[in-house]
PDB file of N, CA and C in Angstrom:
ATOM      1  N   UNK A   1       0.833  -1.186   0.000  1.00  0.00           N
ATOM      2  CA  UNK A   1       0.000   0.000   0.000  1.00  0.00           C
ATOM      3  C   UNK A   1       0.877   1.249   0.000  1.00  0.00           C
ATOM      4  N   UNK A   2       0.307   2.203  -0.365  1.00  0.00           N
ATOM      5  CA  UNK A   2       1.360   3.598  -0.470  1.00  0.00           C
ATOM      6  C   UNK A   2       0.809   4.188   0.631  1.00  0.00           C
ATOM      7  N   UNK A   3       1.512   4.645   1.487  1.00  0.00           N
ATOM      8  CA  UNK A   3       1.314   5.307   3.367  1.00  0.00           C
ATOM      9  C   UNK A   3       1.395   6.435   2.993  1.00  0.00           C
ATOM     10  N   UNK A   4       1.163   7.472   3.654  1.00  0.00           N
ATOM     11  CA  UNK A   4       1.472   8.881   3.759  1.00  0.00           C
ATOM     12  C   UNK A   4       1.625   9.399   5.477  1.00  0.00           C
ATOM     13  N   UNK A   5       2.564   9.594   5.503  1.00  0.00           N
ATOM     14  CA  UNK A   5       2.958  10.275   6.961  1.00  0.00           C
ATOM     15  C   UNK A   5       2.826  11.288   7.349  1.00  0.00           C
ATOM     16  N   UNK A   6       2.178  12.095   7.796  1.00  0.00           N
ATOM     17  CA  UNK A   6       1.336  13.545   8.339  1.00  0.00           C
ATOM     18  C   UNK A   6       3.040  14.235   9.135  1.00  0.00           C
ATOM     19  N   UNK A   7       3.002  15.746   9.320  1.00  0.00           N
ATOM     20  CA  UNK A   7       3.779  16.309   9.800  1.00  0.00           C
ATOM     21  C   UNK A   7       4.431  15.613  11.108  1.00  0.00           C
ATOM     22  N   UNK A   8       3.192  15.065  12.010  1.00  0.00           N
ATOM     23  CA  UNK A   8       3.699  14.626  13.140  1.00  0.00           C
ATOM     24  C   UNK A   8       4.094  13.749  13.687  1.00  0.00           C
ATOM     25  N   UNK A   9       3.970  12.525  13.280  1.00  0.00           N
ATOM     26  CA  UNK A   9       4.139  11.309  12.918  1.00  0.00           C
ATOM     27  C   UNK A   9       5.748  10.722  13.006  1.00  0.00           C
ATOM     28  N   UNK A  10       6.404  10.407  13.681  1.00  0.00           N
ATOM     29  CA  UNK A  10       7.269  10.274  13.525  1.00  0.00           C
ATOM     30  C   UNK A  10       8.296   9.347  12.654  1.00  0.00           C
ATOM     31  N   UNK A  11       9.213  10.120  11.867  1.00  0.00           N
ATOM     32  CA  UNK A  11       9.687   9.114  10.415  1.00  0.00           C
ATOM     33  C   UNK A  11      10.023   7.825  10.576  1.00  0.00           C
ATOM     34  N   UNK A  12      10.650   7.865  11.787  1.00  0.00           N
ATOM     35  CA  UNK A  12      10.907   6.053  11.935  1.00  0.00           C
ATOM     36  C   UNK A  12       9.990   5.471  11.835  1.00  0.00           C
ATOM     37  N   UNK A  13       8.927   5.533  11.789  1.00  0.00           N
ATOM     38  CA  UNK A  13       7.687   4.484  12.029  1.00  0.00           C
ATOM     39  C   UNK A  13       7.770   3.765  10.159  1.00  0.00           C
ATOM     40  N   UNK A  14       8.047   4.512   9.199  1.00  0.00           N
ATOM     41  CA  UNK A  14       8.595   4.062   7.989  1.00  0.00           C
ATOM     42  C   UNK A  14       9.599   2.606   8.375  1.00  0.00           C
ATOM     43  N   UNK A  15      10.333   2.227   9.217  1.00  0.00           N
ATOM     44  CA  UNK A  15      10.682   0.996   9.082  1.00  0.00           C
ATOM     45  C   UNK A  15      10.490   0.237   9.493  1.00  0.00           C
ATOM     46  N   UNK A  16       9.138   0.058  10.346  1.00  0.00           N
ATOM     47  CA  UNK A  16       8.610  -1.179  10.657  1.00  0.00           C
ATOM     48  C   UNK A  16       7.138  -1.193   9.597  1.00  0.00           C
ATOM     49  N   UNK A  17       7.348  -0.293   8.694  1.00  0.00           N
ATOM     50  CA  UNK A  17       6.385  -0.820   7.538  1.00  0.00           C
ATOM     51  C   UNK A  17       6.788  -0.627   6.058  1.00  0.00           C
ATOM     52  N   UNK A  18       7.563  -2.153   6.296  1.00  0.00           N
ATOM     53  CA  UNK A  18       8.441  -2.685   5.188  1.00  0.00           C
ATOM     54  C   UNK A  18       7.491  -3.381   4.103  1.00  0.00           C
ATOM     55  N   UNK A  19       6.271  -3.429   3.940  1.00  0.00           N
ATOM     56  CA  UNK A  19       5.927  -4.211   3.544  1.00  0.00           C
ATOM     57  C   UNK A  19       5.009  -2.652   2.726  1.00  0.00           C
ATOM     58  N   UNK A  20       5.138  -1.556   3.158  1.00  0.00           N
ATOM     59  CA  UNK A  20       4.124  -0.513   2.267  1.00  0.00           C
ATOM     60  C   UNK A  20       5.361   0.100   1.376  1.00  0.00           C
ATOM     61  N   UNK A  21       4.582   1.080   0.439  1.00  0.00           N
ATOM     62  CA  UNK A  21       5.795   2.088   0.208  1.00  0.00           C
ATOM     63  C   UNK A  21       5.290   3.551   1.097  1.00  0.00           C
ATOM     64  N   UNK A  22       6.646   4.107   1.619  1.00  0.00           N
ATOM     65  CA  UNK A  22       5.786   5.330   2.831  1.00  0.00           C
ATOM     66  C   UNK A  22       6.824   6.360   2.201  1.00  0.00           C
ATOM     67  N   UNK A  23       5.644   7.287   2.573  1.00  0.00           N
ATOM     68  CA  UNK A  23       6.193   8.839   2.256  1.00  0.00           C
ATOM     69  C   UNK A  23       6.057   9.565   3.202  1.00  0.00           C
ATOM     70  N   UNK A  24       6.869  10.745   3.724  1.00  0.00           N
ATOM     71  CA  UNK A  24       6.310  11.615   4.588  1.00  0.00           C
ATOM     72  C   UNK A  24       5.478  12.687   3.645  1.00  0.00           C
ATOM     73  N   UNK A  25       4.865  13.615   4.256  1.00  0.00           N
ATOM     74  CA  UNK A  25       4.278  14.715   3.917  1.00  0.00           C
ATOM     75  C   UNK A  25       5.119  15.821   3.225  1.00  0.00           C
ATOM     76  N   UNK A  26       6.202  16.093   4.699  1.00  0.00           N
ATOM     77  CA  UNK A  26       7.569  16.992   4.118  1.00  0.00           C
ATOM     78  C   UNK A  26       8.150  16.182   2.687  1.00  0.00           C
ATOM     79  N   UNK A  27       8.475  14.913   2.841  1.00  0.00           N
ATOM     80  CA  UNK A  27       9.265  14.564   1.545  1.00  0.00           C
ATOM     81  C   UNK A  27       8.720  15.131   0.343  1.00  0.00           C
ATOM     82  N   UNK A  28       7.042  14.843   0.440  1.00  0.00           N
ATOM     83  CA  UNK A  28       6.361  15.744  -0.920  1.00  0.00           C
ATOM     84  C   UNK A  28       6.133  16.844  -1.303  1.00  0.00           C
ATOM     85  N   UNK A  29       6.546  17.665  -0.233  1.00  0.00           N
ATOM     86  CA  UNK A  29       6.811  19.343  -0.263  1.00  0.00           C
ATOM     87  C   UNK A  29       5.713  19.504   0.533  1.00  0.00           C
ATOM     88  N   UNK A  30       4.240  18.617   0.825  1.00  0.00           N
ATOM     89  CA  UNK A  30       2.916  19.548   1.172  1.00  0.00           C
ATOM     90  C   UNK A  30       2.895  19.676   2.964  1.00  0.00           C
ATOM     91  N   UNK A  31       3.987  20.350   3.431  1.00  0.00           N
ATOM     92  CA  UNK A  31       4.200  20.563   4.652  1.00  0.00           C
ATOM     93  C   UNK A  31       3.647  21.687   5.529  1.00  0.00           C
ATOM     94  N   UNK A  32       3.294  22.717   4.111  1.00  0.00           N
ATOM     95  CA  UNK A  32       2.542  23.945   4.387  1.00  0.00           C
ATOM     96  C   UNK A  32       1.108  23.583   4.174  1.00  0.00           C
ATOM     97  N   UNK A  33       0.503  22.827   3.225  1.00  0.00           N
ATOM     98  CA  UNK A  33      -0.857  22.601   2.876  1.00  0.00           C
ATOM     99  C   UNK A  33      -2.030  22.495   4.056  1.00  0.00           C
ATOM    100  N   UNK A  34      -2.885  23.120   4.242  1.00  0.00           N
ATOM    101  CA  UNK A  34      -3.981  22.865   5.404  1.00  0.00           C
ATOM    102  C   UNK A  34      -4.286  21.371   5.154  1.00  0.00           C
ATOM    103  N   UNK A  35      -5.395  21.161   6.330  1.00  0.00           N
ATOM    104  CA  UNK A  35      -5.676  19.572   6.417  1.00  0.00           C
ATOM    105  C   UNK A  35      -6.363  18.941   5.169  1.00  0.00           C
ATOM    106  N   UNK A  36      -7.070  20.088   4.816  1.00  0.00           N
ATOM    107  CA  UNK A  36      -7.466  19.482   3.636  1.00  0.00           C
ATOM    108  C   UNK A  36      -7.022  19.496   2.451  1.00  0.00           C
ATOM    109  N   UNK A  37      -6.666  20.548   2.276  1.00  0.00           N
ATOM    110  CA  UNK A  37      -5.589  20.220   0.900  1.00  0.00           C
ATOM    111  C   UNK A  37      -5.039  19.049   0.612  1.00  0.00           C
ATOM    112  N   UNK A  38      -4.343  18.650   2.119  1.00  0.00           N
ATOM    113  CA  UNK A  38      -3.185  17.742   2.211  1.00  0.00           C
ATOM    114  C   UNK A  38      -4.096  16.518   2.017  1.00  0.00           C
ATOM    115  N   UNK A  39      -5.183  16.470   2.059  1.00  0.00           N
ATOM    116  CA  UNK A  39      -6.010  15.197   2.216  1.00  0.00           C
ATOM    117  C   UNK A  39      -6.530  14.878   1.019  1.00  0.00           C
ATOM    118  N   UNK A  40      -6.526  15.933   0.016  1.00  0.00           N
ATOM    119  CA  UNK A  40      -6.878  15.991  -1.307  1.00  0.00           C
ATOM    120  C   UNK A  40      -5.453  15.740  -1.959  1.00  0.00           C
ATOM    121  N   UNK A  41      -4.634  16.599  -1.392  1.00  0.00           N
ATOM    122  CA  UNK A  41      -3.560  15.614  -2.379  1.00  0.00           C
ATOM    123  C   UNK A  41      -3.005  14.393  -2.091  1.00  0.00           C
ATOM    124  N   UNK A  42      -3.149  13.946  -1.202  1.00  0.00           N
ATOM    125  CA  UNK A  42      -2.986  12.775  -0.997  1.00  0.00           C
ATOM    126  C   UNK A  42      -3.443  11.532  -1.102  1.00  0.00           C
ATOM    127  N   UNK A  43      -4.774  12.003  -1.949  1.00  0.00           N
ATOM    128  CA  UNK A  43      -6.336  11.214  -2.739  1.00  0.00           C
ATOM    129  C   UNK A  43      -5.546  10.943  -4.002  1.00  0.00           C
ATOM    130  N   UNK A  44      -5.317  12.247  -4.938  1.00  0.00           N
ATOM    131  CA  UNK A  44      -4.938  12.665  -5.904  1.00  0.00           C
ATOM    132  C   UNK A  44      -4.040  11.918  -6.194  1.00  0.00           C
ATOM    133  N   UNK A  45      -2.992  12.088  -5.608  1.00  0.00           N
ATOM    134  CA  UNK A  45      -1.891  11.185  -5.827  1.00  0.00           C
ATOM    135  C   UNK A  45      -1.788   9.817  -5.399  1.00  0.00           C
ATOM    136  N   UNK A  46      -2.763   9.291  -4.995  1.00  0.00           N
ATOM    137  CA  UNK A  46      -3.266   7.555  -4.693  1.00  0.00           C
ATOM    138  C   UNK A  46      -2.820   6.901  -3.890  1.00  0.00           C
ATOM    139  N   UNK A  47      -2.213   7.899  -2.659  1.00  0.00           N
ATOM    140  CA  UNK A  47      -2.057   7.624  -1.668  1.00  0.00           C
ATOM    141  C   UNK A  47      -3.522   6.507  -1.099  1.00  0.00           C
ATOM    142  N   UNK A  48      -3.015   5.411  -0.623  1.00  0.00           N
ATOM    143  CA  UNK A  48      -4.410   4.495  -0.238  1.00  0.00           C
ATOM    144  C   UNK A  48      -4.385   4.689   1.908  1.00  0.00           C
ATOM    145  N   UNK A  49      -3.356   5.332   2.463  1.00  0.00           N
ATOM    146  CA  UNK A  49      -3.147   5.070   3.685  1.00  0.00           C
ATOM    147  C   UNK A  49      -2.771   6.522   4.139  1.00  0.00           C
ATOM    148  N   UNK A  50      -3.358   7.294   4.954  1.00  0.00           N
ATOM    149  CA  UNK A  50      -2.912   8.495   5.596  1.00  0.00           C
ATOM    150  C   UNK A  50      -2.480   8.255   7.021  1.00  0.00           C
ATOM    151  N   UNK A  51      -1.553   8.439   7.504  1.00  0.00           N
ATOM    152  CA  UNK A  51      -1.191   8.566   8.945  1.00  0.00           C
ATOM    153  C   UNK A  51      -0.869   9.543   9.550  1.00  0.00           C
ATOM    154  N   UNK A  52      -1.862   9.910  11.133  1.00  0.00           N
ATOM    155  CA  UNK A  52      -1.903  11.347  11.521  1.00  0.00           C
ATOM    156  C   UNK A  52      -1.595  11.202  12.712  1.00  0.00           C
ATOM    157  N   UNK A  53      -1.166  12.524  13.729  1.00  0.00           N
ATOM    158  CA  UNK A  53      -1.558  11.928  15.229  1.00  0.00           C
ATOM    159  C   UNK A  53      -2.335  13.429  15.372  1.00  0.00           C
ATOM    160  N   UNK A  54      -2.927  13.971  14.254  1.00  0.00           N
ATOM    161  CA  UNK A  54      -3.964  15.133  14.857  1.00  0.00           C
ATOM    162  C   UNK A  54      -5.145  14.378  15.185  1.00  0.00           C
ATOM    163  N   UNK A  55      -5.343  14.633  16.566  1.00  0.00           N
ATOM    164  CA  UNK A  55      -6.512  13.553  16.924  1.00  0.00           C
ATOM    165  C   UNK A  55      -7.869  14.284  16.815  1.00  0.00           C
ATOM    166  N   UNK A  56      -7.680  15.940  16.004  1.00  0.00           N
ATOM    167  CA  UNK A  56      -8.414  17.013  15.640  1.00  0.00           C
ATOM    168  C   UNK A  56      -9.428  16.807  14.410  1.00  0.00           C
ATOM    169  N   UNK A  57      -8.697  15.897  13.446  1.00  0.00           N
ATOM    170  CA  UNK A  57      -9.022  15.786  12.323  1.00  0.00           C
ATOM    171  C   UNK A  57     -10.281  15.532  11.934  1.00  0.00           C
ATOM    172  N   UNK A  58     -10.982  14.711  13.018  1.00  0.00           N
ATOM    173  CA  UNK A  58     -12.046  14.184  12.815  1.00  0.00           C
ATOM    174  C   UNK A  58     -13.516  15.596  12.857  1.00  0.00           C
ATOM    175  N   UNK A  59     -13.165  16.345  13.354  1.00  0.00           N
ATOM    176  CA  UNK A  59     -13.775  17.236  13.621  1.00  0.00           C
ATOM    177  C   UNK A  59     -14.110  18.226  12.895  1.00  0.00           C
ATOM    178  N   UNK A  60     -12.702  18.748  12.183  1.00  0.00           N
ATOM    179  CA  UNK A  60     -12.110  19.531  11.116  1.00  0.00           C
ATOM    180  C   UNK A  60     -12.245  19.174  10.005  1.00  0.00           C
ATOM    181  N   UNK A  61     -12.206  18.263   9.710  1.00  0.00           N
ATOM    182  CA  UNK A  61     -12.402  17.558   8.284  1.00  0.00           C
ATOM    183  C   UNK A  61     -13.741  17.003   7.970  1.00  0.00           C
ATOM    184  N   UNK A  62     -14.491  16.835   6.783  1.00  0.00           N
ATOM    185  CA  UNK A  62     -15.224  15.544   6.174  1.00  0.00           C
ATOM    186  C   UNK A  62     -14.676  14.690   5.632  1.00  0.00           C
ATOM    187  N   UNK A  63     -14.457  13.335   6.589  1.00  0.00           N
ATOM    188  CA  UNK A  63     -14.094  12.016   6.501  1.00  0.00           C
ATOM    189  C   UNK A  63     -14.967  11.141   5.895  1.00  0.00           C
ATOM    190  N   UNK A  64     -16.184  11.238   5.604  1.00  0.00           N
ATOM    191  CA  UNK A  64     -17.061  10.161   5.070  1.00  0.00           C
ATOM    192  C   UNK A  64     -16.522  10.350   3.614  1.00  0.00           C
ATOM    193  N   UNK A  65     -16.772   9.394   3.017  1.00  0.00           N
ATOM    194  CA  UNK A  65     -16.159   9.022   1.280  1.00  0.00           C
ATOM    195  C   UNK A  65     -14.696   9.357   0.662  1.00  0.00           C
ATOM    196  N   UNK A  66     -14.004   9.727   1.461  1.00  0.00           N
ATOM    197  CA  UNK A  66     -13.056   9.450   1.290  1.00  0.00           C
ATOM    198  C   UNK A  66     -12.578   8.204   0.542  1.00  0.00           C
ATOM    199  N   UNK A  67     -11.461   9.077  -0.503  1.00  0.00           N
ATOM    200  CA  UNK A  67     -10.862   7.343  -1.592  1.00  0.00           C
ATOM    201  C   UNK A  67      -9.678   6.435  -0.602  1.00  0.00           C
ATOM    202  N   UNK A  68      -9.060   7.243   0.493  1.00  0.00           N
ATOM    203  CA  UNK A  68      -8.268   6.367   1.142  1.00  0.00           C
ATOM    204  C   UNK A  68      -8.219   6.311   2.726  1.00  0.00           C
ATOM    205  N   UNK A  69      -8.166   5.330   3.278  1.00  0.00           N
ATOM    206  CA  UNK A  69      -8.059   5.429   5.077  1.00  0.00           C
ATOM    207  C   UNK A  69      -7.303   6.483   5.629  1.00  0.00           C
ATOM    208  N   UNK A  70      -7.830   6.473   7.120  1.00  0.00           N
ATOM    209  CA  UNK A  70      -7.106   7.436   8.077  1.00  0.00           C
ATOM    210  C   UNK A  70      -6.854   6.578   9.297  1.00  0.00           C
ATOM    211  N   UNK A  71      -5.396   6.785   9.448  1.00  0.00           N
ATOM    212  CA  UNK A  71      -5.468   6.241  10.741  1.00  0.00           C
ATOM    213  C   UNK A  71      -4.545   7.344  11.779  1.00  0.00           C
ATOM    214  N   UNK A  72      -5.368   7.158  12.702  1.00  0.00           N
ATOM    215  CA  UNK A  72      -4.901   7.949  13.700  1.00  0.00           C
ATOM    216  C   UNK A  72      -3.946   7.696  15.023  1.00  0.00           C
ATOM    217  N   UNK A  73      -2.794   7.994  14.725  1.00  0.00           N
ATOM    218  CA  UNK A  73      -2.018   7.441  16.257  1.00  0.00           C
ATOM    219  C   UNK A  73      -2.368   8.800  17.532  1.00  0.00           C
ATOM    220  N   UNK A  74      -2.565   8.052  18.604  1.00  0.00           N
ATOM    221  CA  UNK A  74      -2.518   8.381  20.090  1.00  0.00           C
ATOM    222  C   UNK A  74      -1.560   9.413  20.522  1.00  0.00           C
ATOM    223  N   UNK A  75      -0.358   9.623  19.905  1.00  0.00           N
ATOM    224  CA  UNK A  75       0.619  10.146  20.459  1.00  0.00           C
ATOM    225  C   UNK A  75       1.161  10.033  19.564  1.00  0.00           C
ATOM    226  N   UNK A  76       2.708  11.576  19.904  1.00  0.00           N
ATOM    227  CA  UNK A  76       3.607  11.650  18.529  1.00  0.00           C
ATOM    228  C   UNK A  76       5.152  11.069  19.505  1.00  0.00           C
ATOM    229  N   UNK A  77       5.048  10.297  20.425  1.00  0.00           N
ATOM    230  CA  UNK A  77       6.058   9.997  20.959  1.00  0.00           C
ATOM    231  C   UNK A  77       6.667   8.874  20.161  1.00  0.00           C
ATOM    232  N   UNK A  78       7.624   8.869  19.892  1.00  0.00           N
ATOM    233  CA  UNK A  78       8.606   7.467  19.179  1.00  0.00           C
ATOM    234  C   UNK A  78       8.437   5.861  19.719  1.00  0.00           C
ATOM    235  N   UNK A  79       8.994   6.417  20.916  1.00  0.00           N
ATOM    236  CA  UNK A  79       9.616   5.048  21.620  1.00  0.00           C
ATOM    237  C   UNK A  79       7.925   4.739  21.805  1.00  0.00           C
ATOM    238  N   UNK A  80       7.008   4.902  22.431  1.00  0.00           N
ATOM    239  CA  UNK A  80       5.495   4.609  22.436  1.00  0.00           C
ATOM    240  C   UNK A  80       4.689   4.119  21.146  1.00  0.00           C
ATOM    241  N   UNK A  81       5.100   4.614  20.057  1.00  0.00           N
ATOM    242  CA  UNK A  81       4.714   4.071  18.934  1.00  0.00           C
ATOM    243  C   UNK A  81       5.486   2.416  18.746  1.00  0.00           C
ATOM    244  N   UNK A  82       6.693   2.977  18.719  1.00  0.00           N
ATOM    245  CA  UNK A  82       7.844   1.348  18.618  1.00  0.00           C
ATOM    246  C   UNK A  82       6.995   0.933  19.382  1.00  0.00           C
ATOM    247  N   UNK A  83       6.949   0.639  20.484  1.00  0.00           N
ATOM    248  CA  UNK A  83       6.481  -0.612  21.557  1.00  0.00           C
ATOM    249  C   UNK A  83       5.316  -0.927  21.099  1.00  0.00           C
ATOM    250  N   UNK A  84       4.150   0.176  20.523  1.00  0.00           N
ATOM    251  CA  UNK A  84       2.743  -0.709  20.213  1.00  0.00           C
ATOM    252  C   UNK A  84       2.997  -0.786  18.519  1.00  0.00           C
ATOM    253  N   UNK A  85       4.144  -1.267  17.942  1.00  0.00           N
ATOM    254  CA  UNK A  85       4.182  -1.226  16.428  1.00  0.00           C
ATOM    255  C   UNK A  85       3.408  -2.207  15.890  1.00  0.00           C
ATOM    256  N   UNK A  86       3.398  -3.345  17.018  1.00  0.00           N
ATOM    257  CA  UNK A  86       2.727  -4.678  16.036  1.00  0.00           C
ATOM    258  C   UNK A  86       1.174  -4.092  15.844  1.00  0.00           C
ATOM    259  N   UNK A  87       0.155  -3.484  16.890  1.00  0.00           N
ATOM    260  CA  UNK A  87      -0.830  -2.637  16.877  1.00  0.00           C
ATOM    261  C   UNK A  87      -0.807  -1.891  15.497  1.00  0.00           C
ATOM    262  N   UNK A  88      -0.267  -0.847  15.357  1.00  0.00           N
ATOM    263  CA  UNK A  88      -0.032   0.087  14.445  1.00  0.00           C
ATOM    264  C   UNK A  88       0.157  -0.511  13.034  1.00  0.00           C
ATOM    265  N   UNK A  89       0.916  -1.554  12.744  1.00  0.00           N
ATOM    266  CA  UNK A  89       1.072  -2.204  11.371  1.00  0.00           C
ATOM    267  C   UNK A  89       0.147  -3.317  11.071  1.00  0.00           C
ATOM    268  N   UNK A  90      -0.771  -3.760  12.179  1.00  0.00           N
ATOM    269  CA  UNK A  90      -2.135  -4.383  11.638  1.00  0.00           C
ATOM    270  C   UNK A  90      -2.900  -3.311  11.563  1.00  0.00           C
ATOM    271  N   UNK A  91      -3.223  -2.301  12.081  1.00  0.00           N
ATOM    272  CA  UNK A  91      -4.293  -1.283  12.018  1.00  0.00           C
ATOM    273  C   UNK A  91      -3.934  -1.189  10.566  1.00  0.00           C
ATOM    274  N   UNK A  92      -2.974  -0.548   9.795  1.00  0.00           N
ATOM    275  CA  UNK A  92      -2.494  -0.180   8.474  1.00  0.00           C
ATOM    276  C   UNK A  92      -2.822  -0.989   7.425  1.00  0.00           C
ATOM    277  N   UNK A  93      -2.636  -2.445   7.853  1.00  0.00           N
ATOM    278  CA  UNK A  93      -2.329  -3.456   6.698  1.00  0.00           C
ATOM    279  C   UNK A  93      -4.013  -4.177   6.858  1.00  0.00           C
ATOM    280  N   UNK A  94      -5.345  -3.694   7.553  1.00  0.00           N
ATOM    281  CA  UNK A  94      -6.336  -4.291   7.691  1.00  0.00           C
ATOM    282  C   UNK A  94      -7.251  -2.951   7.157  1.00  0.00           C
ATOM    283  N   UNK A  95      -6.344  -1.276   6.909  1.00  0.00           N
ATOM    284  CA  UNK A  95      -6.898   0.038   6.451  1.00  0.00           C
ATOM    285  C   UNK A  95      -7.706  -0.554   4.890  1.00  0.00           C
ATOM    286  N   UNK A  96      -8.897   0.087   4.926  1.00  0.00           N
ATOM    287  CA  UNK A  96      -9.953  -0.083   3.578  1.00  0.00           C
ATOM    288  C   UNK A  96      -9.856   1.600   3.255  1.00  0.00           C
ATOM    289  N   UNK A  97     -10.626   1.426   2.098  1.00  0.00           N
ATOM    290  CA  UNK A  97     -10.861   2.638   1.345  1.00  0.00           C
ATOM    291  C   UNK A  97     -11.596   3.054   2.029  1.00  0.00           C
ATOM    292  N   UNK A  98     -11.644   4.507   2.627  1.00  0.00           N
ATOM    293  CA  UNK A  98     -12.918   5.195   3.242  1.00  0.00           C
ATOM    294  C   UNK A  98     -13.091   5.209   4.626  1.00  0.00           C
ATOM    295  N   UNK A  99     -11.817   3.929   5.482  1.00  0.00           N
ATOM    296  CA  UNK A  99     -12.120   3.848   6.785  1.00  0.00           C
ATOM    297  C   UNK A  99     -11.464   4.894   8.048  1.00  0.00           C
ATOM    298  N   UNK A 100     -11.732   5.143   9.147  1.00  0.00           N
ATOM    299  CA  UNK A 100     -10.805   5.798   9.872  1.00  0.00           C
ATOM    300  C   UNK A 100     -11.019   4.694  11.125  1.00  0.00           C
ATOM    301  N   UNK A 101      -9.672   4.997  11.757  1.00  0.00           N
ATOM    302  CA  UNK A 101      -9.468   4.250  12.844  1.00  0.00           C
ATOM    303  C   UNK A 101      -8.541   5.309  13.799  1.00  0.00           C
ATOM    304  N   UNK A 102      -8.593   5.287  14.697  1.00  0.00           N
ATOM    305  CA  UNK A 102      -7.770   5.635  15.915  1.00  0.00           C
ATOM    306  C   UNK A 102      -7.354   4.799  16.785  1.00  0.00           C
ATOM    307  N   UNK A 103      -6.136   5.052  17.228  1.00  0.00           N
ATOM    308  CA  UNK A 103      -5.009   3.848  17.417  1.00  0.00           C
ATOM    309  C   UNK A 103      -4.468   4.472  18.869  1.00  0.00           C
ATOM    310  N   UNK A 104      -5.011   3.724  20.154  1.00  0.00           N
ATOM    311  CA  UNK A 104      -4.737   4.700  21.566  1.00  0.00           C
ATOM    312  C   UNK A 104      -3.186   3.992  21.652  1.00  0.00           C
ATOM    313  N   UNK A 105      -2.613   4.863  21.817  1.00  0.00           N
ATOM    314  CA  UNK A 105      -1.009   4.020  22.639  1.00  0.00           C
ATOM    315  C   UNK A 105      -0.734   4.665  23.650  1.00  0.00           C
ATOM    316  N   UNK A 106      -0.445   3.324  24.902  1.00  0.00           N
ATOM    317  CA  UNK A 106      -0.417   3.753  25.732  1.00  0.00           C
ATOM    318  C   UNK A 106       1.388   4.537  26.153  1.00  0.00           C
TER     319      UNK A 106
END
């Protein structure tokens, strides 16, 4: 699946998902883009997987019909993500078109 990594998200999380191709946000330049822009280009460009830890989004945004998932991590802490990775890379690899999920780590 092609991932997309939101500003906050931390980049390492790219290598325990060896099995997608992942991009950050910054890598694609859209680092300035509001939420939605970024959510439109990231449709656009066929991104099938968005990863955020704005746990805002849901609020801010229209999420229904969406062409690709959202998943939401708990926290932008590293080492907290590592420890619940096996969590985090089934949430990803079970992501449908259109779904959102939020992902608590403790």
């Amino acid at each position: 699946m092609r991932v997309l990594l939101d500003q906050g998200v931390p980049a390492p999380l790219r290598r325990i998902l060896v099995e997608h191709e992942v991009v950050t946000a910054y890598e694609r330049g859209w680092s300035t883009l509001t939420d939605g822009e970024l959510l439109a280009a990231a449709e656009h460009d066929g991104f099938e997987v968005f990863v955020t830890t704005d746990t805002n989004l849901k609020f801010q945004q229209t999420l229904s019909g969406r062409a690709m998932a959202i998943i939401v991590l708990g926290t932008t802490s590293w080492p907290r993500i590592r420890n619940s990775s096996e969590v985090v890379v089934a949430a990803i690899a079970a992501a449908e078109s259109g779904c959102y999920a939020e992902i608590k780590i403790a």
